[in-house]
Protein backbone atom coordinates (compact mmCIF):
# COMPACT_ATOMS: atom_id res chain seq x y z
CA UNK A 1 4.86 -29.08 5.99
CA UNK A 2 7.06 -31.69 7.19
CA UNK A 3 9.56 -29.59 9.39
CA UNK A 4 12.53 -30.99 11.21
CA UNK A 5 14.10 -29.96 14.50
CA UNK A 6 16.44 -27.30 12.90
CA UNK A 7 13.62 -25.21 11.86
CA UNK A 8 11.00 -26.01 14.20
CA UNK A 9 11.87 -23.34 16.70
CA UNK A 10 12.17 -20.89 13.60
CA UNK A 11 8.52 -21.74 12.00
CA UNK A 12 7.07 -21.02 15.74
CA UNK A 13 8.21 -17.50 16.27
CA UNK A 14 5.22 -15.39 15.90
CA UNK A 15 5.88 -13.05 12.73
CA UNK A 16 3.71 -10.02 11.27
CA UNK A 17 1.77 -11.95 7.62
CA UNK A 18 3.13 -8.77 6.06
CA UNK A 19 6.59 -9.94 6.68
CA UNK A 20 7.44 -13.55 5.82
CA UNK A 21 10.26 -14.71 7.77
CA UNK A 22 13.34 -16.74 5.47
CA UNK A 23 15.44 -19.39 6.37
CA UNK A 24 18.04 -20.71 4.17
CA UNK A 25 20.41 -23.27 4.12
CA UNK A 26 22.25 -24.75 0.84
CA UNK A 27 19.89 -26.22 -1.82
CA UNK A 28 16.93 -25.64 1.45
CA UNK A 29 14.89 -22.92 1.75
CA UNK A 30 11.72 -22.04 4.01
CA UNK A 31 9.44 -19.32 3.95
CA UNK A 32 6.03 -18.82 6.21
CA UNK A 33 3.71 -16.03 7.38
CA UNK A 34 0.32 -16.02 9.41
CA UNK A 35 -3.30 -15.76 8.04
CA UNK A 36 -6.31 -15.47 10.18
CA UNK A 37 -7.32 -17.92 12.70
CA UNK A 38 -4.20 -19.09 13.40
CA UNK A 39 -3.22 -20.43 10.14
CA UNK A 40 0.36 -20.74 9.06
CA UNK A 41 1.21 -20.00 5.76
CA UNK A 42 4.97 -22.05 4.54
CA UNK A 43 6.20 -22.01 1.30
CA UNK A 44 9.23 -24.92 1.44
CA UNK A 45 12.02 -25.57 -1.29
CA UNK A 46 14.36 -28.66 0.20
CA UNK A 47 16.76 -30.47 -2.06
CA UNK A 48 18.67 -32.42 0.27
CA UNK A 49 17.25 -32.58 3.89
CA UNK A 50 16.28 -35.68 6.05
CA UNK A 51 13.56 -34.97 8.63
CA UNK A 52 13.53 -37.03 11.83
CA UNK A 53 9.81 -38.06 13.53
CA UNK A 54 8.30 -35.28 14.51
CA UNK A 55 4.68 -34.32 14.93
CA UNK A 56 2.72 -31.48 14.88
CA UNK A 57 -0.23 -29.48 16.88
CA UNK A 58 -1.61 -28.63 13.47
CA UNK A 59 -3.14 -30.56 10.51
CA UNK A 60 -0.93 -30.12 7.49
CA UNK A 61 -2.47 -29.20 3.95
CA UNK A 62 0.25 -28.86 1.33
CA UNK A 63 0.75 -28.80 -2.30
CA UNK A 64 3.43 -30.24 -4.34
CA UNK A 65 4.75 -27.64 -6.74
CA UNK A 66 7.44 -29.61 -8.07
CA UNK A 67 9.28 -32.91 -7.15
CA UNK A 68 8.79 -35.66 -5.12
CA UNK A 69 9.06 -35.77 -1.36
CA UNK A 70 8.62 -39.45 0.61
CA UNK A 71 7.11 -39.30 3.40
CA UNK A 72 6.92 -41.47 6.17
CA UNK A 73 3.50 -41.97 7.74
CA UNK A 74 1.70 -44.33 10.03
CA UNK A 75 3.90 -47.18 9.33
CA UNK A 76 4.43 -47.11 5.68
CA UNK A 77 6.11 -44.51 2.74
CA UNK A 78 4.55 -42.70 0.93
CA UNK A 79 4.77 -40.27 -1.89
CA UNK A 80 3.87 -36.77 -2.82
CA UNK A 81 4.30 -35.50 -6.28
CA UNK A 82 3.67 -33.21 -8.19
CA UNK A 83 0.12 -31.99 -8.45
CA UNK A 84 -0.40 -34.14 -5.48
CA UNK A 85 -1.60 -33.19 -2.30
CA UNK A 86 -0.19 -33.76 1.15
CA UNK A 87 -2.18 -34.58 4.06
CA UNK A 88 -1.39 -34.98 7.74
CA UNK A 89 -3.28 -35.36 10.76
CA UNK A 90 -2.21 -33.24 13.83
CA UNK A 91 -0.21 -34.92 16.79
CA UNK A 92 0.25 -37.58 14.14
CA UNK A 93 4.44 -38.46 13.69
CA UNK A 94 5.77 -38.44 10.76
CA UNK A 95 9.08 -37.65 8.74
CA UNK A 96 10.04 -36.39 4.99
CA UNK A 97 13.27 -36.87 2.35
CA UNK A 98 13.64 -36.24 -0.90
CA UNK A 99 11.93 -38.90 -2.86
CA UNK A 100 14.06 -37.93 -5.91
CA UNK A 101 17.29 -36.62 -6.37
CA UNK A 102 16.45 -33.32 -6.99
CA UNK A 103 14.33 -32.83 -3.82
CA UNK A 104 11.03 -31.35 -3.84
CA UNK A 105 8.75 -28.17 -3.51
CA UNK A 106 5.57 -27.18 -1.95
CA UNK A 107 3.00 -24.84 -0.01
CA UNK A 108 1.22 -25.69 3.04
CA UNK A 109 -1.47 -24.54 4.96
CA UNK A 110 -0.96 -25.52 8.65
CA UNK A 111 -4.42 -25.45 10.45
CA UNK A 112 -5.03 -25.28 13.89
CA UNK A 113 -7.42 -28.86 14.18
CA UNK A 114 -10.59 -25.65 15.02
CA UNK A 115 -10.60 -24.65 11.85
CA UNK A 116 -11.29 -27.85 10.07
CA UNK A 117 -13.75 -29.15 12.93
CA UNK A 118 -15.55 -26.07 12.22
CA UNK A 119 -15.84 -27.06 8.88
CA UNK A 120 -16.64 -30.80 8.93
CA UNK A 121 -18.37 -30.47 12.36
CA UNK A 122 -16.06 -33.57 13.52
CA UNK A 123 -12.73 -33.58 14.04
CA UNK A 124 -11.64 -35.70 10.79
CA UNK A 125 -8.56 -37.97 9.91
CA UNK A 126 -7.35 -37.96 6.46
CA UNK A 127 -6.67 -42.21 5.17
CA UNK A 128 -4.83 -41.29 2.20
CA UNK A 129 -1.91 -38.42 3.36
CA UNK A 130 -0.54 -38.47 -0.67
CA UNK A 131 -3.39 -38.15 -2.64
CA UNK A 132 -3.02 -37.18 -6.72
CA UNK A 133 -5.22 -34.25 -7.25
CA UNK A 134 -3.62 -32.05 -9.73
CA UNK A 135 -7.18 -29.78 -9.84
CA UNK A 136 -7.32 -28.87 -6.14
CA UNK A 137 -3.51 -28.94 -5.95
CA UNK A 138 -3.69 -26.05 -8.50
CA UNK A 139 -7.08 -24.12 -6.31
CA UNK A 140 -4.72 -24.34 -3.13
CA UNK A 141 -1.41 -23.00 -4.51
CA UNK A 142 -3.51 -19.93 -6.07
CA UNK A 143 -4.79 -19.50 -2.84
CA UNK A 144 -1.63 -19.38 -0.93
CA UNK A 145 0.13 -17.15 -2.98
CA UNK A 146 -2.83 -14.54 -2.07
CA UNK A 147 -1.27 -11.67 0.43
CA UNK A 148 -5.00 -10.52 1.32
CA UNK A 149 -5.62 -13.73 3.64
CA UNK A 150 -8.16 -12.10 5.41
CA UNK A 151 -10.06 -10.53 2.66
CA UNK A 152 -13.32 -12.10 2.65
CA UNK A 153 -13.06 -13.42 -1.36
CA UNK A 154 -10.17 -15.23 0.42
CA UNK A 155 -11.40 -16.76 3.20
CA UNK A 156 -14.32 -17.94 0.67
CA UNK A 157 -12.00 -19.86 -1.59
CA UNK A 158 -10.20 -20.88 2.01
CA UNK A 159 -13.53 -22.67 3.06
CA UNK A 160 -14.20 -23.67 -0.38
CA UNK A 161 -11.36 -25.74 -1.14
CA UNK A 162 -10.79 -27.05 2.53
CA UNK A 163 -14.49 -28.20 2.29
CA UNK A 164 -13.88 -29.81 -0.99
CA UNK A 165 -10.60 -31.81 0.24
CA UNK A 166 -12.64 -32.93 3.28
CA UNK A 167 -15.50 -34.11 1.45
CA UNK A 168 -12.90 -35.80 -0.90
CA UNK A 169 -10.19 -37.21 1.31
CA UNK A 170 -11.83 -37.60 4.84
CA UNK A 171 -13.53 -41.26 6.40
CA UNK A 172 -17.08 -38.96 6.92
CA UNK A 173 -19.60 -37.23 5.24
CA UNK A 174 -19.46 -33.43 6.47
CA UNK A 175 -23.05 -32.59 7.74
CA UNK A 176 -25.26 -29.91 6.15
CA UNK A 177 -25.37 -26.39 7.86
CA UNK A 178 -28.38 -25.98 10.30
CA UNK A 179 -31.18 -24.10 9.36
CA UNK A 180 -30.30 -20.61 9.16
CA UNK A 181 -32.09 -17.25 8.51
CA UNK A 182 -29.13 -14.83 6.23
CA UNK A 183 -31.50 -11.63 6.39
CA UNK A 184 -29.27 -9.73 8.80
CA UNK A 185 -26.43 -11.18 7.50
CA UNK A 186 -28.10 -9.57 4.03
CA UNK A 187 -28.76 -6.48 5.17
CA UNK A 188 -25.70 -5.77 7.14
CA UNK A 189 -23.58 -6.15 3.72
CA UNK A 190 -26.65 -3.78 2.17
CA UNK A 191 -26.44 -1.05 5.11
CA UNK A 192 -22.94 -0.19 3.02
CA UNK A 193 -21.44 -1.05 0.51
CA UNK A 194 -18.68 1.46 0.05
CA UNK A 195 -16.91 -1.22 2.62
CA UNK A 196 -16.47 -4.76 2.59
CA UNK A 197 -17.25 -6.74 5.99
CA UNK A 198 -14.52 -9.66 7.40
CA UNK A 199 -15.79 -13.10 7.60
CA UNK A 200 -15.47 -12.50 11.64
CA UNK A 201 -17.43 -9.55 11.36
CA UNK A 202 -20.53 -11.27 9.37
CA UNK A 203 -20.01 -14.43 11.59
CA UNK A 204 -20.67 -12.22 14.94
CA UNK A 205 -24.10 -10.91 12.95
CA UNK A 206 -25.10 -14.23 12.27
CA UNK A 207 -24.19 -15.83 15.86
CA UNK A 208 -22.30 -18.74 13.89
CA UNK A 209 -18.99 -19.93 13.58
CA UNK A 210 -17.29 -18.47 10.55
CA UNK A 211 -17.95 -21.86 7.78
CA UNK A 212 -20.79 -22.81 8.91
CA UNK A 213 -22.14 -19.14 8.10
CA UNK A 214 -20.51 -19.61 4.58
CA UNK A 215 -22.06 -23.06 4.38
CA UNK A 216 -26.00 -21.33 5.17
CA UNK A 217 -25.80 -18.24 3.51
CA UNK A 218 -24.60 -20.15 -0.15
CA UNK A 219 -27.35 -22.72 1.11
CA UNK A 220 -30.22 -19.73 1.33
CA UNK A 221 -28.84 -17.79 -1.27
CA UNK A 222 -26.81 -19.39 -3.73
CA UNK A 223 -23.60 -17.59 -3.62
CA UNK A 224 -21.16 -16.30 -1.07
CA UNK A 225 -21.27 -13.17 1.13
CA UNK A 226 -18.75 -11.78 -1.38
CA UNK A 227 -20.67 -12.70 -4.48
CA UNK A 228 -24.02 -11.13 -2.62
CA UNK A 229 -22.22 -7.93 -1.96
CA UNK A 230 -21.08 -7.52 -5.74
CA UNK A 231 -24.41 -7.79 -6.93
CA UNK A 232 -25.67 -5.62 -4.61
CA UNK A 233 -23.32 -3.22 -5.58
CA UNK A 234 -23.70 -3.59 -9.46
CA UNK A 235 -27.27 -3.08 -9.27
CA UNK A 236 -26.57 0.33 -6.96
CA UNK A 237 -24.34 0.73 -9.96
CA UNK A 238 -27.04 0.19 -13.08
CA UNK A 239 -29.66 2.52 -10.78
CA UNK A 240 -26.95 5.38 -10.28
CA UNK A 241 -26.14 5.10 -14.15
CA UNK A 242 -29.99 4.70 -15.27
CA UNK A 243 -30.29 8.00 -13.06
CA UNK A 244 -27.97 10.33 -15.42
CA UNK A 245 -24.88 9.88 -12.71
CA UNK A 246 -21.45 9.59 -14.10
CA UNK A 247 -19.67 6.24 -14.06
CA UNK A 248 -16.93 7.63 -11.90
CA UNK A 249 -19.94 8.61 -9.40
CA UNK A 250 -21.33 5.17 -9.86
CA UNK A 251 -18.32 3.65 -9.39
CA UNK A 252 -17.80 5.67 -6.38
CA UNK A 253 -20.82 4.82 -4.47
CA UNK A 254 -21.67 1.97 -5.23
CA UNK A 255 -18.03 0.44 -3.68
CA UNK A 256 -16.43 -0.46 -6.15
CA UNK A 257 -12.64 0.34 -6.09
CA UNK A 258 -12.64 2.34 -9.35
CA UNK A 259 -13.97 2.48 -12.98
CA UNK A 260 -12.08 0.12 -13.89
CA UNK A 261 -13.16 -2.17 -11.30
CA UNK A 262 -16.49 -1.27 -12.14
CA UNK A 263 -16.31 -1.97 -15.84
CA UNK A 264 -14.97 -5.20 -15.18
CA UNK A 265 -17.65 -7.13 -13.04
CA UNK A 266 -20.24 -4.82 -15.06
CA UNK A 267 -19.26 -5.86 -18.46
CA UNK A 268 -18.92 -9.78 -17.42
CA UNK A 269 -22.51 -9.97 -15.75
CA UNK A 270 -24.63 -7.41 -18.26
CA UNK A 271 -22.38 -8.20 -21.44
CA UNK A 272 -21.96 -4.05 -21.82
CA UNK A 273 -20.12 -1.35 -20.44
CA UNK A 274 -21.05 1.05 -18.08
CA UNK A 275 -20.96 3.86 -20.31
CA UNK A 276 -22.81 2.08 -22.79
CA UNK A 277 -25.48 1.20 -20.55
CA UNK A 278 -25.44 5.12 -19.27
CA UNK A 279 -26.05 5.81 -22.44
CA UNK A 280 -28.90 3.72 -23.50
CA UNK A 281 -30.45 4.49 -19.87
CA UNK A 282 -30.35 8.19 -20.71
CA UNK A 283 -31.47 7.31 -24.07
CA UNK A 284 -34.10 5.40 -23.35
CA UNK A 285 -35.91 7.88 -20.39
CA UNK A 286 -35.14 10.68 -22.40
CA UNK A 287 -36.07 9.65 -26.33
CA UNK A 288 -33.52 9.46 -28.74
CA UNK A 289 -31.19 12.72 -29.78
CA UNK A 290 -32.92 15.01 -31.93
């Protein structure tokens, strides 16, 4: 976010995430919270506000929601609109206006420079701070309006779409994971699945930093640590069911949340219900009814 001396003292008070702090102003308004790893979260309405050259400690990821801001950058203006993204170095200056009359909107991720070296395993620059990218505009707004940042579904789509605007936007390739054996990783997320592990928590099992963890175990596996634990627990869930157990006891201990929860992920990976595939597994062992 492009934030001016009046509300740079205000954005750097530490706040709990499950209480944004507001500041308003007429036609300006600024919201932000905290996510894991330092991240700040700032959701930004301004309709009339100049910015002065400023810089930041952070890199800046935003979205445009609506408008147009201009920003001035390295010399030259430039513009973020809608479905465009905006991308800032840290310690870089820079300043912000409205780049039409009626101002502009947007969400940013401000990232402590760690968290994207982590990812790219360089510190990287960003050429272009105003690229159009309506797609990954569109990934990164979804994500911010999430209030489980550190759910581990989360911090999947966090790496995810960081990854994919630093392979897009930045001057060099990010480098393949090492070589990395998953299996405890795997079996810690087996050893139970009535509870679902943090990123952290999985990183300190695997002795790597928390993306490049997410970067092996897709690598090795083919899908996240999330998407390994829901198969693990919808096959728990089709052996509990094939065994005569009740879908609420399936449901149950196999970690899902409820039935409902169940009957979701279960009916969009084995194109049936739960009860309906109780019932053919019961039918099935047991012959059909007399």
């Amino acid at each position: 976010m492009i934030v001016g001396p009046y509300v740079d003292a205000f954005l750097q008070r530490p706040t709990p995430a499950e209480a944004p702090a507001r500041y308003e102003r007429p036609g300006d308004v600024v919201e932000h919270r905290y996510g894991p790893g330092g991240v700040r979260l700032v959701r930004a309405s301004f309709r009339t506000h100049h910015f002065r050259p400023h810089a930041h400690s952070e890199y800046a990821v935003a979205a445009i929601e609506r408008g147009v801001e201009a920003v001035r950058y390295r010399g030259a203006t430039e513009y973020a609109a809608t479905g465009g993204l905006l991308l800032l170095d840290a310690d870089t200056l820079h300043a912000g206006r409205p780049g039409i009359t009626e101002g502009w909107d947007y969400r940013v991720f401000y990232l402590p420079p760690a968290v994207l070296e982590d990812l790219a395993g360089h510190r990287p620059t960003f050429p272009d701070p105003t690229p159009h990218d309506p797609r990954l505009a569109a990934r990164l707004i979804r994500l911010h309006r999430r209030h489980d940042q550190d759910a581990l579904a989360a911090q999947e789509e966090f790496a995810a779409v960081c990854t994919e605007i630093l392979a897009r936007y930045t001057r060099r390739a990010i480098p393949s994971a090492p070589p990395l054996l998953v299996r405890e990783v795997r079996r810690h997320l087996a050893a139970d699945l009535r509870r679902t592990p943090s990123l952290d928590e999985l990183a300190a099992v695997a002795g790597l930093p928390r993306f490049q963890l997410l970067r092996a175990f897709r690598r090795e596996t083919g899908v996240t640590p999330h998407g390994y634990l829901l198969q693990l627990r919808l096959q728990c869930a089709q052996q509990l069911l094939a065994a005569g157990h009740t879908v609420a006891r399936a449901a149950a201990d196999s970690g899902f949340y409820d039935q409902a929860h169940l009957h979701r992920h279960f009916r969009r990976t084995f194109a049936a219900t739960p009860g309906r595939f109780a019932r053919n597994g019961v039918q099935d062992r047991h012959g059909p009814p007399a």
